[in-house]
N, C-alpha and C. Protein backbone atom coordinates (compact mmCIF):
# COMPACT_ATOMS: atom_id res chain seq x y z
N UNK A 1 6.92 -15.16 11.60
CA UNK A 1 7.85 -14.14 11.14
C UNK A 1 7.08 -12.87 10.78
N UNK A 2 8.09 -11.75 11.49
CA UNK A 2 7.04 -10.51 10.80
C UNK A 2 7.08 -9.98 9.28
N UNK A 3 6.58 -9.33 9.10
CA UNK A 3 5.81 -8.86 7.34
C UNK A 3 5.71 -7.36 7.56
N UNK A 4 6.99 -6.97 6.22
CA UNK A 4 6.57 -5.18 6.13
C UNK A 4 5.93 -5.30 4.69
N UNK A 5 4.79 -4.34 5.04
CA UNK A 5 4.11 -3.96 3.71
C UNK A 5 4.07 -2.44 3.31
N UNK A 6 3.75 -2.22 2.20
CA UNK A 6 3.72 -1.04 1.83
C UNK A 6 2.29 -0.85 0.93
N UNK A 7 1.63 -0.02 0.50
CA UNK A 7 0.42 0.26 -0.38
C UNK A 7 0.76 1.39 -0.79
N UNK A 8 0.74 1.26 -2.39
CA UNK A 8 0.75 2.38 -3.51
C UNK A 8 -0.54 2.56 -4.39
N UNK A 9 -0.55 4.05 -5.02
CA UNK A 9 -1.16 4.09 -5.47
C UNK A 9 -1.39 4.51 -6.77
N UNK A 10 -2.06 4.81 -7.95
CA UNK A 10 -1.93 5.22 -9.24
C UNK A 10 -1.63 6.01 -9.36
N UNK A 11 -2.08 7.69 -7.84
CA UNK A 11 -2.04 8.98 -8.12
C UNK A 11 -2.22 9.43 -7.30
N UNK A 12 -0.97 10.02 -6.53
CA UNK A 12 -0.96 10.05 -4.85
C UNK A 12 -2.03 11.40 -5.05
N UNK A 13 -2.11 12.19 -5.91
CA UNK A 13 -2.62 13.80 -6.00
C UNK A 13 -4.11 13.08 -5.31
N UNK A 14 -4.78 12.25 -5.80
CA UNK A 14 -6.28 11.59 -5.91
C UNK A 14 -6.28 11.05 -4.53
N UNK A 15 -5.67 10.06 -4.22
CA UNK A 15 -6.04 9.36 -3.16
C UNK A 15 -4.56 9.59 -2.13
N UNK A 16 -5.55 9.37 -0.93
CA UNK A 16 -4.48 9.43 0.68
C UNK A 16 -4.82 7.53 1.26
N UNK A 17 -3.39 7.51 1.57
CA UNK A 17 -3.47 5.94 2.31
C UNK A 17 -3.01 6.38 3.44
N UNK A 18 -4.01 5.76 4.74
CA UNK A 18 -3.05 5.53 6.24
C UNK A 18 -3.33 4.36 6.81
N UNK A 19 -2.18 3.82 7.00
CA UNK A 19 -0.73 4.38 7.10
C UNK A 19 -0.58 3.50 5.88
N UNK A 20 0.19 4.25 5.23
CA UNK A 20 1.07 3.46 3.90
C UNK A 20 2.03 2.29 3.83
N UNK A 21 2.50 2.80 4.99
CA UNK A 21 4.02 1.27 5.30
C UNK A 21 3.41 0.91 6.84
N UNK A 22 4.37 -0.55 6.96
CA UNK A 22 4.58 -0.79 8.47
C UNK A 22 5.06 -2.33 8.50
N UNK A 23 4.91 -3.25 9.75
CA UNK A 23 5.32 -3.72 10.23
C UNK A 23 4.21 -4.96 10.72
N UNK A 24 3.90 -6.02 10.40
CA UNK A 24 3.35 -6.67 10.96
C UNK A 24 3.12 -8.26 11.61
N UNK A 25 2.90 -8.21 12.67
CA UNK A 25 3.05 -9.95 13.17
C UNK A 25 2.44 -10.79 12.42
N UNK A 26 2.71 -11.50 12.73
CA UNK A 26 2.39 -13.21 12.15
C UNK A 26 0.48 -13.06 12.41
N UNK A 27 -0.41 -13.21 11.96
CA UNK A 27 -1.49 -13.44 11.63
C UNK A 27 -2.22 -12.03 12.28
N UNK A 28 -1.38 -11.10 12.56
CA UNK A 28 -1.94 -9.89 12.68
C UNK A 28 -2.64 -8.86 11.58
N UNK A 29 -3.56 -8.38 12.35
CA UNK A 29 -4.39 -7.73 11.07
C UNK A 29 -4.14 -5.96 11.52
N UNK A 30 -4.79 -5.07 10.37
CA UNK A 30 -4.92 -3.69 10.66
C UNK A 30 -5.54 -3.70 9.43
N UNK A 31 -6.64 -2.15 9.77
CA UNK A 31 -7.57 -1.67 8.97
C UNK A 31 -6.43 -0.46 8.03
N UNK A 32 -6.39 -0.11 7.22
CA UNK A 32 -5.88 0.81 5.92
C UNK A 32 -7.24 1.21 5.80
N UNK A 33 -6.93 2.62 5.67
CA UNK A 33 -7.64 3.98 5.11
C UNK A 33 -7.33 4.33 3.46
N UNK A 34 -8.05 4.17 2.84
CA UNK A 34 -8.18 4.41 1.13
C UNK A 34 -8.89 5.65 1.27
N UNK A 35 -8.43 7.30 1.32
CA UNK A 35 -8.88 8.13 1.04
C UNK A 35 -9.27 8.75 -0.18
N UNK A 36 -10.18 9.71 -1.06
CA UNK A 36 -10.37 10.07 -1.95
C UNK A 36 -10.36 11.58 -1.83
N UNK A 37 -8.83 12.43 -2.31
CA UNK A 37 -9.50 13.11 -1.69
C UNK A 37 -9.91 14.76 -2.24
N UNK A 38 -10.45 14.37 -3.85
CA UNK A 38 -10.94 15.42 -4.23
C UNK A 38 -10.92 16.92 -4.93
N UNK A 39 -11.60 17.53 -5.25
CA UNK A 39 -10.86 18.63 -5.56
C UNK A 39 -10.72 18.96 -6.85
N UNK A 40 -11.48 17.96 -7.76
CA UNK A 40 -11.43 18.60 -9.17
C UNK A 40 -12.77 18.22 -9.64
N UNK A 41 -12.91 18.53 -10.82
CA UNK A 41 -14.34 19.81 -11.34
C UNK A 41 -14.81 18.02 -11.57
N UNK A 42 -14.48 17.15 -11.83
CA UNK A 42 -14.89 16.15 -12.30
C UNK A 42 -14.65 14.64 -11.52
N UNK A 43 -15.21 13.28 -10.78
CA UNK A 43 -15.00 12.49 -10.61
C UNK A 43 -14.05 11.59 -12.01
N UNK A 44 -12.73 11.62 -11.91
CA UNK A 44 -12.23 10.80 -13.06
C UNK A 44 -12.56 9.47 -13.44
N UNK A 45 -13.84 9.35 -13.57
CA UNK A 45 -14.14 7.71 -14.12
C UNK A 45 -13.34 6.93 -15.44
N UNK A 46 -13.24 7.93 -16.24
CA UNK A 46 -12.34 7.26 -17.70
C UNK A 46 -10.91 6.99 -17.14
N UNK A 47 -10.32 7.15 -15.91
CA UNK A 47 -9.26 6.66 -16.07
C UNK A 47 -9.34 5.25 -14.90
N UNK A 48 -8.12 4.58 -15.32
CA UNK A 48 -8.23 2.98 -14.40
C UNK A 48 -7.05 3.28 -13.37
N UNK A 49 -7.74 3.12 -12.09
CA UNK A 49 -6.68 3.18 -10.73
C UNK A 49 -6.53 2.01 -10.28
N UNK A 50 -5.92 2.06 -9.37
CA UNK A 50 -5.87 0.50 -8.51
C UNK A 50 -4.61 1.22 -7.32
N UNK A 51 -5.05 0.18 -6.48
CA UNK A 51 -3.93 0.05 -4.96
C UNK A 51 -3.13 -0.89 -5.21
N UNK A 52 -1.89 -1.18 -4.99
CA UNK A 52 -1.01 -1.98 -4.50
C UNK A 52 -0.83 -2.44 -3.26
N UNK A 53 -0.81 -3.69 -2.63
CA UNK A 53 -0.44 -3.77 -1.42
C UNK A 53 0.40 -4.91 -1.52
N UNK A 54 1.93 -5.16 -1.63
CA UNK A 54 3.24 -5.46 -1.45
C UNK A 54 3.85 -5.94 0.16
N UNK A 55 4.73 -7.34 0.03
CA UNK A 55 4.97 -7.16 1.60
C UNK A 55 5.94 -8.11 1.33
N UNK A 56 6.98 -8.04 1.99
CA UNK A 56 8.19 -8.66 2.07
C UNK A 56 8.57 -9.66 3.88
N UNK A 57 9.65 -10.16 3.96
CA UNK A 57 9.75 -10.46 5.45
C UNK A 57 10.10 -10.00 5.78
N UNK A 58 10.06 -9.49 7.18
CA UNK A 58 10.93 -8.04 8.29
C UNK A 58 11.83 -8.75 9.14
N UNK A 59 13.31 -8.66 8.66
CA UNK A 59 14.40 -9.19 9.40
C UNK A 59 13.91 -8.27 11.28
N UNK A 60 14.22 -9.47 11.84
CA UNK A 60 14.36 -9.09 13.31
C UNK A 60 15.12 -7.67 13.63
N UNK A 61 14.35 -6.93 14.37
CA UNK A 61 14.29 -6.26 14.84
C UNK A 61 14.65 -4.79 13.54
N UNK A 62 14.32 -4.70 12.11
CA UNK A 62 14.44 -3.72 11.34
C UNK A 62 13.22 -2.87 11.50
N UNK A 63 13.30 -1.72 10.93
CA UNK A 63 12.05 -0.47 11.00
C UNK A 63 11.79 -1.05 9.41
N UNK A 64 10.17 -0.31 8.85
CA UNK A 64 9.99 -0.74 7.76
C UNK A 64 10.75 -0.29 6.40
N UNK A 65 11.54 1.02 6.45
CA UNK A 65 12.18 1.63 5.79
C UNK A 65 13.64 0.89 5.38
N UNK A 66 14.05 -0.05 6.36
CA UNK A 66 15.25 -0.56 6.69
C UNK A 66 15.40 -1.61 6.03
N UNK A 67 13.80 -2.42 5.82
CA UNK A 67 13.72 -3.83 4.99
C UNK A 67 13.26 -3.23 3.70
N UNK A 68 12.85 -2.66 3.29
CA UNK A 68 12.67 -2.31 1.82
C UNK A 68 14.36 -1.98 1.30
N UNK A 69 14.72 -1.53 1.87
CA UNK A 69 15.58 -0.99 1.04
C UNK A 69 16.88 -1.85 1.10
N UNK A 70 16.98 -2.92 2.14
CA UNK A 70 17.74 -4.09 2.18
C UNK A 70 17.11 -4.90 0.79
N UNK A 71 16.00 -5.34 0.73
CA UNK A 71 15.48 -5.86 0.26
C UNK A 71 15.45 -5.60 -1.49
N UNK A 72 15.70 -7.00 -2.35
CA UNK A 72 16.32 -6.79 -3.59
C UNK A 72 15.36 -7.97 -4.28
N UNK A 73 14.90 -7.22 -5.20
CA UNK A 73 13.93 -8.42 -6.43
C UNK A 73 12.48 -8.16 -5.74
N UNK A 74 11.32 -9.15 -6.38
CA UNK A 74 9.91 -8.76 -5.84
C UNK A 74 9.46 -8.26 -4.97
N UNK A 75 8.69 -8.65 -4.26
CA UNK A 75 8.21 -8.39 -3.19
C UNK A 75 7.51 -10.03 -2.84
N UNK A 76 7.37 -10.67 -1.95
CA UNK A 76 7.16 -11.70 -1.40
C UNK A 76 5.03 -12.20 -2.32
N UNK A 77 4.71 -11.12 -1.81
CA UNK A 77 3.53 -11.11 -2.13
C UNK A 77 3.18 -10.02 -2.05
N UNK A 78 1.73 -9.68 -3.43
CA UNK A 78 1.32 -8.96 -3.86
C UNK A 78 -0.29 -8.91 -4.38
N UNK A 79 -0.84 -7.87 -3.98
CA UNK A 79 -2.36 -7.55 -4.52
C UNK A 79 -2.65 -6.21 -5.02
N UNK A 80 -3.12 -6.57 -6.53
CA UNK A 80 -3.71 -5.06 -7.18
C UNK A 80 -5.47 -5.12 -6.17
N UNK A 81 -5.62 -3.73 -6.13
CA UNK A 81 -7.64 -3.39 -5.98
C UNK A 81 -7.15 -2.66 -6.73
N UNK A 82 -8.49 -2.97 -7.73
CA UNK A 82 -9.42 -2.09 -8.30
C UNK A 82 -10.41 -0.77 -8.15
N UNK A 83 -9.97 0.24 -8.70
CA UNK A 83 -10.70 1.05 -8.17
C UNK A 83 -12.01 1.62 -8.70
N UNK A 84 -12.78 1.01 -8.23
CA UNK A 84 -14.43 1.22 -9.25
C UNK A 84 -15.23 2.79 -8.48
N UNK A 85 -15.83 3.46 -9.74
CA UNK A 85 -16.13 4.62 -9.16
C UNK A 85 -17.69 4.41 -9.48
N UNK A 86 -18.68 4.51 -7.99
CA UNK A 86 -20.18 4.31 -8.09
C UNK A 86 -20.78 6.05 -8.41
């Protein structure tokens, strides 16, 4: 069965995700882009970020926009990252 996921983040201003949503097969994989992307006088280390990555089941033949918003209560499965700054 396919799997829509989505990835959020603490502070869209800070970081860029691609692609954020989508659609995926049964033991199919894809690489996500965690961008950083900058722009102030200071690396914010004192504050705590993290990613979300959320995913529900994708009724046959829906776009990913179509099952979220059908979609009512959790999310199927779920993972915080941590965002550690070197």
């Amino acid at each position: 069965m396919k799997q829509v996921f989505k990835v959020k983040c603490t502070r869209n201003d800070l970081f860029r995700i691609k692609p954020a949503t989508g659609v995926l097969d049964y033991n199919q994989t894809l690489t996500i882009v965690l961008i950083y992307r900058g722009g102030q006088e200071r690396i914010p280390t004192e504050e705590k970020h993290h990613f979300g990555i959320y995913h529900i089941p994708a009724p046959e033949g829906c776009t990913c926009e179509g099952a979220w918003a059908e979609h009512h209560g959790p999310p199927q499965g779920e993972i915080k990252l941590r965002v550690v700054w070197d």
